[in-house]
PDB file of N, CA and C in Angstrom:
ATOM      1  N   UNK A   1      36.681  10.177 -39.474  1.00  0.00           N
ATOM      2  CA  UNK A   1      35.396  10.776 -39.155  1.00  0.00           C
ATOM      3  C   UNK A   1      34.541  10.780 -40.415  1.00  0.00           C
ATOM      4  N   UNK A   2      33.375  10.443 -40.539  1.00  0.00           N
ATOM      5  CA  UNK A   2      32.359  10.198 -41.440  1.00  0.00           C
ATOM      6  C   UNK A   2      32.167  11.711 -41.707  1.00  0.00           C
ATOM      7  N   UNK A   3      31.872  11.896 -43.189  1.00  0.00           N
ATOM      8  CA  UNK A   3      31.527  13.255 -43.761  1.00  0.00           C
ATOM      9  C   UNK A   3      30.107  13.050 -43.650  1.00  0.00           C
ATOM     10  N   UNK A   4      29.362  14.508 -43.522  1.00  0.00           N
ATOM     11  CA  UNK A   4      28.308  14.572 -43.294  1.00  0.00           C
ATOM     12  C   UNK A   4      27.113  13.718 -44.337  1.00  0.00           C
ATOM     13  N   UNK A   5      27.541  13.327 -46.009  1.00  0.00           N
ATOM     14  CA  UNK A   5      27.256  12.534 -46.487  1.00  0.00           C
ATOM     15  C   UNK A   5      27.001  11.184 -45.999  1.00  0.00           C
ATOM     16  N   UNK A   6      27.749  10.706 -45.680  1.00  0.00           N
ATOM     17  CA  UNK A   6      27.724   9.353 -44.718  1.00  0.00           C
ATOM     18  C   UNK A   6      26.738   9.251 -43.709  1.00  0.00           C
ATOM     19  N   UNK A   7      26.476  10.074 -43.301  1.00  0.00           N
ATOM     20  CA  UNK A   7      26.264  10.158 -41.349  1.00  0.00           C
ATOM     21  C   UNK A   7      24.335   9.218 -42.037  1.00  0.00           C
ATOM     22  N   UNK A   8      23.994   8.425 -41.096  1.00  0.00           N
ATOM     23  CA  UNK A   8      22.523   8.353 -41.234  1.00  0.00           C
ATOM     24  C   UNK A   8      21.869   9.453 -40.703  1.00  0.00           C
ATOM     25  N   UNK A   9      20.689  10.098 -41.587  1.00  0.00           N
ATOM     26  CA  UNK A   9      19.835  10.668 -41.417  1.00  0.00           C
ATOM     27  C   UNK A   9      18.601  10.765 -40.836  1.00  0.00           C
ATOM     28  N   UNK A  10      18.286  11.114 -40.328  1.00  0.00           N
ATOM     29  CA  UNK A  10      16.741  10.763 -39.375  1.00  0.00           C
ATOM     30  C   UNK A  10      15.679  12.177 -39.589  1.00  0.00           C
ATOM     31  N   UNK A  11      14.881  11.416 -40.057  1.00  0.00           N
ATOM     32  CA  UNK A  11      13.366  12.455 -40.110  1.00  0.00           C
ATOM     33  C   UNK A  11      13.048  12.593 -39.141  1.00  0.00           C
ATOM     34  N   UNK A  12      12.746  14.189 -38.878  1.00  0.00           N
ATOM     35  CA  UNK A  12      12.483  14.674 -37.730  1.00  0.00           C
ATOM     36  C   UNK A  12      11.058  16.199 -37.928  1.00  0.00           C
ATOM     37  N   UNK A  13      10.029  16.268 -37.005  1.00  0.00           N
ATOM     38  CA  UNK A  13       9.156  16.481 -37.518  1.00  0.00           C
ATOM     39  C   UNK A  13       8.804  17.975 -36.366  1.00  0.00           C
ATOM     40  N   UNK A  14       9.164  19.024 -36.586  1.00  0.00           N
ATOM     41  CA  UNK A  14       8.935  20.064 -36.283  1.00  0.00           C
ATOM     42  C   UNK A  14       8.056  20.967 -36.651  1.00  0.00           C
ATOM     43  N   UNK A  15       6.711  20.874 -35.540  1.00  0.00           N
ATOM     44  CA  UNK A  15       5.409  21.399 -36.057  1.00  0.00           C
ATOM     45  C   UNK A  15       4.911  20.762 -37.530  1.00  0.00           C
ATOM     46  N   UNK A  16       4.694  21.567 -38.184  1.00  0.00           N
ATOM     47  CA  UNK A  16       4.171  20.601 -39.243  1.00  0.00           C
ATOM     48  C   UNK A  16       5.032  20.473 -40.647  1.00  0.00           C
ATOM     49  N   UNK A  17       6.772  20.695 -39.966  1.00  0.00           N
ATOM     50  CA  UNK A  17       7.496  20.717 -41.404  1.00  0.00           C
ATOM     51  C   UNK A  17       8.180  19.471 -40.776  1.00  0.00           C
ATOM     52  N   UNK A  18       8.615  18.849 -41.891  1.00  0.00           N
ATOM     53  CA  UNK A  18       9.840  17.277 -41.801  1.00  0.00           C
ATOM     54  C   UNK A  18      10.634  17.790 -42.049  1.00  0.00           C
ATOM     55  N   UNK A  19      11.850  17.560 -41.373  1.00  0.00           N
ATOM     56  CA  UNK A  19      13.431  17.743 -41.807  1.00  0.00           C
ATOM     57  C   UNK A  19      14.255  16.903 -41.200  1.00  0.00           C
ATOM     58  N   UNK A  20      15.442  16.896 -42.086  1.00  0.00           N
ATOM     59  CA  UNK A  20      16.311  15.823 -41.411  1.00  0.00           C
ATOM     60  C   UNK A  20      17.481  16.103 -41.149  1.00  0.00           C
ATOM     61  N   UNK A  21      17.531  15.248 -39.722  1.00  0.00           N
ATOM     62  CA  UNK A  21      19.359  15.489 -38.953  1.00  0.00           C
ATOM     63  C   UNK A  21      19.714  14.356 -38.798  1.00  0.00           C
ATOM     64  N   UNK A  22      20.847  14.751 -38.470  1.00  0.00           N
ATOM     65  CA  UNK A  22      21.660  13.854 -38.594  1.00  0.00           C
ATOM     66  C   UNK A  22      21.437  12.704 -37.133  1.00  0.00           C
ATOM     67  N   UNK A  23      22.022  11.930 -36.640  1.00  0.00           N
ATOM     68  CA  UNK A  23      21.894  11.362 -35.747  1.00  0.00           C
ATOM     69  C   UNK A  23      22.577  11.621 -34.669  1.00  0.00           C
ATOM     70  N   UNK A  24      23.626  12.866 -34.804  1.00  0.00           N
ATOM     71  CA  UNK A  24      24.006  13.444 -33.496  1.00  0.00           C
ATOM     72  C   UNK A  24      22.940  14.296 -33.096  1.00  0.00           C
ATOM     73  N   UNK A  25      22.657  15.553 -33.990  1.00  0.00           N
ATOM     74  CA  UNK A  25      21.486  16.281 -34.333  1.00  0.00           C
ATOM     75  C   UNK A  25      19.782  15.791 -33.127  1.00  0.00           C
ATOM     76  N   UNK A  26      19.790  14.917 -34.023  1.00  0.00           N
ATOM     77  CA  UNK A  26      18.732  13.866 -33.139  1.00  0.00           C
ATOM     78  C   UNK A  26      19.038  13.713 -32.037  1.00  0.00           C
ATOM     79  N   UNK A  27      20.075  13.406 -31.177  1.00  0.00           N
ATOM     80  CA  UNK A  27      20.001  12.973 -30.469  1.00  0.00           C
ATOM     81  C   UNK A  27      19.849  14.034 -29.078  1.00  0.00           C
ATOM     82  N   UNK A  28      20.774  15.358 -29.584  1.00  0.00           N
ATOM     83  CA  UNK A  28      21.033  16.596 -29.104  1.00  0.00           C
ATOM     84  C   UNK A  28      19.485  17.223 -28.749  1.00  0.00           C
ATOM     85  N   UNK A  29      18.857  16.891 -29.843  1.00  0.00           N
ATOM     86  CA  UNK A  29      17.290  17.721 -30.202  1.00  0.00           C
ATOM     87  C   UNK A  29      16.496  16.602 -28.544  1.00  0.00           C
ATOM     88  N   UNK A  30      16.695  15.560 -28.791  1.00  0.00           N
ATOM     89  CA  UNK A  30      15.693  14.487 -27.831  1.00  0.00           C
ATOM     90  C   UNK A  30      16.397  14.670 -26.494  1.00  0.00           C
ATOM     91  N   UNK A  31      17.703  15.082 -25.911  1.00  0.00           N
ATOM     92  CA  UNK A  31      17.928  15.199 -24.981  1.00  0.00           C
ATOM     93  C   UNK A  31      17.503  16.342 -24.189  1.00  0.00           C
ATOM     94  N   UNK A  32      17.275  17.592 -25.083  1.00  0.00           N
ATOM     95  CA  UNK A  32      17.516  18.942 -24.810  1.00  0.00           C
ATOM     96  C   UNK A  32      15.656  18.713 -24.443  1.00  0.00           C
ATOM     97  N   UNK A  33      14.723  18.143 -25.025  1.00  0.00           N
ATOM     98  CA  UNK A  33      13.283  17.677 -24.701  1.00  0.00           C
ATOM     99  C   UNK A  33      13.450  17.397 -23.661  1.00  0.00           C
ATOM    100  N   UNK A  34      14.373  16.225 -22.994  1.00  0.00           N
ATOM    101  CA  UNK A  34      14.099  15.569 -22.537  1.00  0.00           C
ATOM    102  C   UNK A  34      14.022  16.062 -20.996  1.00  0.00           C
ATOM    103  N   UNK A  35      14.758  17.169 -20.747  1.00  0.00           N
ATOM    104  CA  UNK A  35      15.497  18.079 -20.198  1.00  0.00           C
ATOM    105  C   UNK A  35      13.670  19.076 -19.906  1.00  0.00           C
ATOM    106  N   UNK A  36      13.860  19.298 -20.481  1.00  0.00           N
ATOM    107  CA  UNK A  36      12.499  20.316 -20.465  1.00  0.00           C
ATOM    108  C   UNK A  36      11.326  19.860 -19.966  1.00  0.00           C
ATOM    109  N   UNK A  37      10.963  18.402 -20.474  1.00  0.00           N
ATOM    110  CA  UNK A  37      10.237  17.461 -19.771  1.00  0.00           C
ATOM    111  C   UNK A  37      10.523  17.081 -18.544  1.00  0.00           C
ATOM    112  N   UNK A  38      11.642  16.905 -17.965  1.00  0.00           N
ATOM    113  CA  UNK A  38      11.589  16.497 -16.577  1.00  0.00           C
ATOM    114  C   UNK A  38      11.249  18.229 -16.034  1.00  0.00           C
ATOM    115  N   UNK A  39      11.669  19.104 -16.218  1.00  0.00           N
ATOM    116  CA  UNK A  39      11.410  20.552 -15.764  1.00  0.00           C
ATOM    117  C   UNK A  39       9.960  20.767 -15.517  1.00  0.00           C
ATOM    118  N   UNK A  40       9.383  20.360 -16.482  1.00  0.00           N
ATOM    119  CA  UNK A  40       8.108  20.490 -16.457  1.00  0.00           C
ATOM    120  C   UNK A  40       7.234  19.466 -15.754  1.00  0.00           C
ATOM    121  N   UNK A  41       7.623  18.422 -15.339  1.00  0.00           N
ATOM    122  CA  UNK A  41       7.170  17.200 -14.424  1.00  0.00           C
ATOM    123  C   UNK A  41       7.373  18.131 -13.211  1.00  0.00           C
ATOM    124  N   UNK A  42       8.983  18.355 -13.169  1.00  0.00           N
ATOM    125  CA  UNK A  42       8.911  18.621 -11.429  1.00  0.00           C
ATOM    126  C   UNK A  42       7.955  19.716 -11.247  1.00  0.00           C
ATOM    127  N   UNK A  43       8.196  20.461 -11.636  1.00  0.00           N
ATOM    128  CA  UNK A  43       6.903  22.037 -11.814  1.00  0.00           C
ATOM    129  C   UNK A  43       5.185  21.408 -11.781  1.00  0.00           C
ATOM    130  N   UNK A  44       5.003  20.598 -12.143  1.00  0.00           N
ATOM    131  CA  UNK A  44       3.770  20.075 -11.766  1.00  0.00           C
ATOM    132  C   UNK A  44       3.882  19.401 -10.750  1.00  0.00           C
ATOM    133  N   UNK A  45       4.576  18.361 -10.253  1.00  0.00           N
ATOM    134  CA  UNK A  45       4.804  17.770  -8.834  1.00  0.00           C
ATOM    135  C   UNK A  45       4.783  18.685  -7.886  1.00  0.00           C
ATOM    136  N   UNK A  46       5.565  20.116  -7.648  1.00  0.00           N
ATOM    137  CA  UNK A  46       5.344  20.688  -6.658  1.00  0.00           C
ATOM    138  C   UNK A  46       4.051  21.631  -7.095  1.00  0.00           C
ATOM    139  N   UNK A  47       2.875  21.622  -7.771  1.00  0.00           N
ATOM    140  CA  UNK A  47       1.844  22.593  -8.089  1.00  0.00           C
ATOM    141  C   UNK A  47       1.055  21.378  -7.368  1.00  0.00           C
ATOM    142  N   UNK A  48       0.979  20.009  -7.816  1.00  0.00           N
ATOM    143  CA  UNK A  48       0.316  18.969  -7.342  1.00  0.00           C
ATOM    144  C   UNK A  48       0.119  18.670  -5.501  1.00  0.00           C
ATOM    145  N   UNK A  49       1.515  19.000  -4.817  1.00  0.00           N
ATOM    146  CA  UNK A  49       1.749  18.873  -3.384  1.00  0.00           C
ATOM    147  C   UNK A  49       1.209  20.334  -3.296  1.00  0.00           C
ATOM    148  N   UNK A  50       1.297  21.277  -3.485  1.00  0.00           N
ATOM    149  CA  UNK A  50       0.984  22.633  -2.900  1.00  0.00           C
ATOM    150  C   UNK A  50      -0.641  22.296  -3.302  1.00  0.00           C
ATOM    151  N   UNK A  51      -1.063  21.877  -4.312  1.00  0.00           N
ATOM    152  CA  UNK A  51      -2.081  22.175  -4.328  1.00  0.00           C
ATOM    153  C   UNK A  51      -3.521  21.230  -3.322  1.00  0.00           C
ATOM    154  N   UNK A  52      -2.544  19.948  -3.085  1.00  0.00           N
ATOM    155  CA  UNK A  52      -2.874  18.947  -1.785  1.00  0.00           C
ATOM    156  C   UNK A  52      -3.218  19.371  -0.595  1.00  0.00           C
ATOM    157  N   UNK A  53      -1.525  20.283   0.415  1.00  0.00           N
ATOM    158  CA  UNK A  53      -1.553  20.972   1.077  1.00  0.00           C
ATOM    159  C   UNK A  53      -2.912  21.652   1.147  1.00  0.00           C
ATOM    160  N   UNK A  54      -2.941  22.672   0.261  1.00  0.00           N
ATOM    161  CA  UNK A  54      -4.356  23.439   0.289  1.00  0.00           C
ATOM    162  C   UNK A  54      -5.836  22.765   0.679  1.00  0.00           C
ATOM    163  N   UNK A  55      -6.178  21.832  -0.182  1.00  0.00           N
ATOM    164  CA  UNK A  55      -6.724  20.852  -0.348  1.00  0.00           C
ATOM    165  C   UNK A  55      -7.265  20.249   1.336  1.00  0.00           C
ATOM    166  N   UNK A  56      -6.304  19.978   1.989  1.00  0.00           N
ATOM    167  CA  UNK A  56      -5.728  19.321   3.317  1.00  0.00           C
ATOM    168  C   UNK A  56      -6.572  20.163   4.219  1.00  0.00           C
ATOM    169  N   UNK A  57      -5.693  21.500   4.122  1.00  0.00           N
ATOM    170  CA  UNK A  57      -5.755  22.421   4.985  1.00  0.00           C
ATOM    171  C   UNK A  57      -7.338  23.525   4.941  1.00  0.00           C
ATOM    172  N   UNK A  58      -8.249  23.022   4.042  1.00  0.00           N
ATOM    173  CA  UNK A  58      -9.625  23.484   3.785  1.00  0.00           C
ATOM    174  C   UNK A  58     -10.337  22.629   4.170  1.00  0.00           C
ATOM    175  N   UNK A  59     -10.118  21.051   3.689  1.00  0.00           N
ATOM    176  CA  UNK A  59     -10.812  20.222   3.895  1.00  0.00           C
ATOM    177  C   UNK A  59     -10.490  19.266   4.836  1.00  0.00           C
ATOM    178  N   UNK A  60      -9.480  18.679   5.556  1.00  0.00           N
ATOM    179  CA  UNK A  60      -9.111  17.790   6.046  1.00  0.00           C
ATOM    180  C   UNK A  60      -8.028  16.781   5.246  1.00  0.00           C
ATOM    181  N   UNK A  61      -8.726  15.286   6.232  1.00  0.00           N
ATOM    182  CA  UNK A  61      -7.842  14.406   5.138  1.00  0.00           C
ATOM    183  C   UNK A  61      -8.939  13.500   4.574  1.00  0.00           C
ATOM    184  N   UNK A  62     -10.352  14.275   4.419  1.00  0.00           N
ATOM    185  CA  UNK A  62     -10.920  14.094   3.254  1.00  0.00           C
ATOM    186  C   UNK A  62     -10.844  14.767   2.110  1.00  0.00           C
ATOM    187  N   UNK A  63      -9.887  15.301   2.264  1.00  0.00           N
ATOM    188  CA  UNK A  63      -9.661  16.105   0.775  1.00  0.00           C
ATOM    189  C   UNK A  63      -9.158  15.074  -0.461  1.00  0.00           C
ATOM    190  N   UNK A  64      -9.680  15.755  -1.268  1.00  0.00           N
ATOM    191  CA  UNK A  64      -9.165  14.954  -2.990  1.00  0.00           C
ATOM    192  C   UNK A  64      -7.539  14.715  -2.723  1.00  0.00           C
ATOM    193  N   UNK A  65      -7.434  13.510  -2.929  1.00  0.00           N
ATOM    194  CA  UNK A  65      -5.927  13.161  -2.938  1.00  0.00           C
ATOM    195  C   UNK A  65      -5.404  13.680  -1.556  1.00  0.00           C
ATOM    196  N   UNK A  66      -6.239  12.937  -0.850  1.00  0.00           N
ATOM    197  CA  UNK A  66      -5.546  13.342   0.777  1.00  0.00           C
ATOM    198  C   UNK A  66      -5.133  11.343   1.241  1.00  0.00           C
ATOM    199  N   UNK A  67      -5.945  10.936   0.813  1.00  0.00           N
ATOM    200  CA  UNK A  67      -5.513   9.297   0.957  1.00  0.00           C
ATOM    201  C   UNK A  67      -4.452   8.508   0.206  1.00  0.00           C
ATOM    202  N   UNK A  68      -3.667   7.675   1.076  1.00  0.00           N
ATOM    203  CA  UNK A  68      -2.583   7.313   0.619  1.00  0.00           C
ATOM    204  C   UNK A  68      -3.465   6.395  -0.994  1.00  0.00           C
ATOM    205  N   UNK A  69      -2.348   6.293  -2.280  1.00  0.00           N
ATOM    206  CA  UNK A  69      -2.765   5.289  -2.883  1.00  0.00           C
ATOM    207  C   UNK A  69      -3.495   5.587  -4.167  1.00  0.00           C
ATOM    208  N   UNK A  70      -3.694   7.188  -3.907  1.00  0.00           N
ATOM    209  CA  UNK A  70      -4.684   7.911  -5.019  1.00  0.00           C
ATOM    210  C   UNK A  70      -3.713   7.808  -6.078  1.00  0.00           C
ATOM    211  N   UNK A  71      -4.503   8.166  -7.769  1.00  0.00           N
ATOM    212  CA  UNK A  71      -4.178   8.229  -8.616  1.00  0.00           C
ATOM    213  C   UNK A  71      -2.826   8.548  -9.129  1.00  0.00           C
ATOM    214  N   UNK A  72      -2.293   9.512  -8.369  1.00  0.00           N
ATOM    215  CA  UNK A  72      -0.980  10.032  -8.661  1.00  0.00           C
ATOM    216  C   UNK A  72       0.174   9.361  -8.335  1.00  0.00           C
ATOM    217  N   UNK A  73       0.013   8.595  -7.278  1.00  0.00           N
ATOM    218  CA  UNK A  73       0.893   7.804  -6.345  1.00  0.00           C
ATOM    219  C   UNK A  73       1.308   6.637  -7.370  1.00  0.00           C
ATOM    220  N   UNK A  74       0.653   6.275  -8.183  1.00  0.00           N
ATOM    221  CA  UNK A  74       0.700   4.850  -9.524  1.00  0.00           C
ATOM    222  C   UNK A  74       1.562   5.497 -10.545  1.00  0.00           C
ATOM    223  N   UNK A  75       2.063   6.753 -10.484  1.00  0.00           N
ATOM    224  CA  UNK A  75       3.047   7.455 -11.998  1.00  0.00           C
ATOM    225  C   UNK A  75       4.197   7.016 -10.668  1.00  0.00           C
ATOM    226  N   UNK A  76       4.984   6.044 -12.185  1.00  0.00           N
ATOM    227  CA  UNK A  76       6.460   5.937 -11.981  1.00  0.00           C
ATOM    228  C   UNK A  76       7.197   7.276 -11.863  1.00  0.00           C
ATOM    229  N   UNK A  77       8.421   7.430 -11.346  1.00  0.00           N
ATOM    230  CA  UNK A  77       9.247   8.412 -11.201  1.00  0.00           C
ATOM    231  C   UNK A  77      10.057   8.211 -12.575  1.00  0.00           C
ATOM    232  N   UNK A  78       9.990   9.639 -13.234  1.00  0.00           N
ATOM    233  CA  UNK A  78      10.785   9.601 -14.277  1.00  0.00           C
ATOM    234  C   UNK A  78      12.817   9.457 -14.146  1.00  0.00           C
ATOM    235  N   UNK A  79      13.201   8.422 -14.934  1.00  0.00           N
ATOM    236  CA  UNK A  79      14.598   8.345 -14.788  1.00  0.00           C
ATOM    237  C   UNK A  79      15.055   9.326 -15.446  1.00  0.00           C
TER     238      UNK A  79
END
């Protein structure tokens, strides 16, 4: 097992200080994001449909983003 000397280091930039981890470190830090980011996608996806619904149900299916094809429909699904 590589001593922490060894290990490559990676600059990593938290608010406005640099510091560096290691590359498990890194990787732990970008997953645990990554994690939070999809949380926060789905949490807007269902604010986005509820807020359609509404949308729908005031206006018809002339409502903003009541037609197939609109803007939102073109974001890939995050893997």
């Amino acid at each position: 097992m590589p001593t922490h000397d060894d290990c490559l280091m990676i600059a990593c930039q938290m608010k406005d200080v640099f510091i560096s981890c290691s590359q498990e470190e890194t990787q732990e830090m970008l997953e645990a994001a990554k994690k939070i980011c999809k949380k926060k996608l789905m949490e807007l996806s269902f604010l986005e449909t509820d807020l359609e619904q509404t949308a729908q149900e005031q206006f018809g299916k002339n409502a903003p983003g009541g037609a197939p094809g609109h803007r939102c429909d073109a974001i890939p699904p995050v893997s």
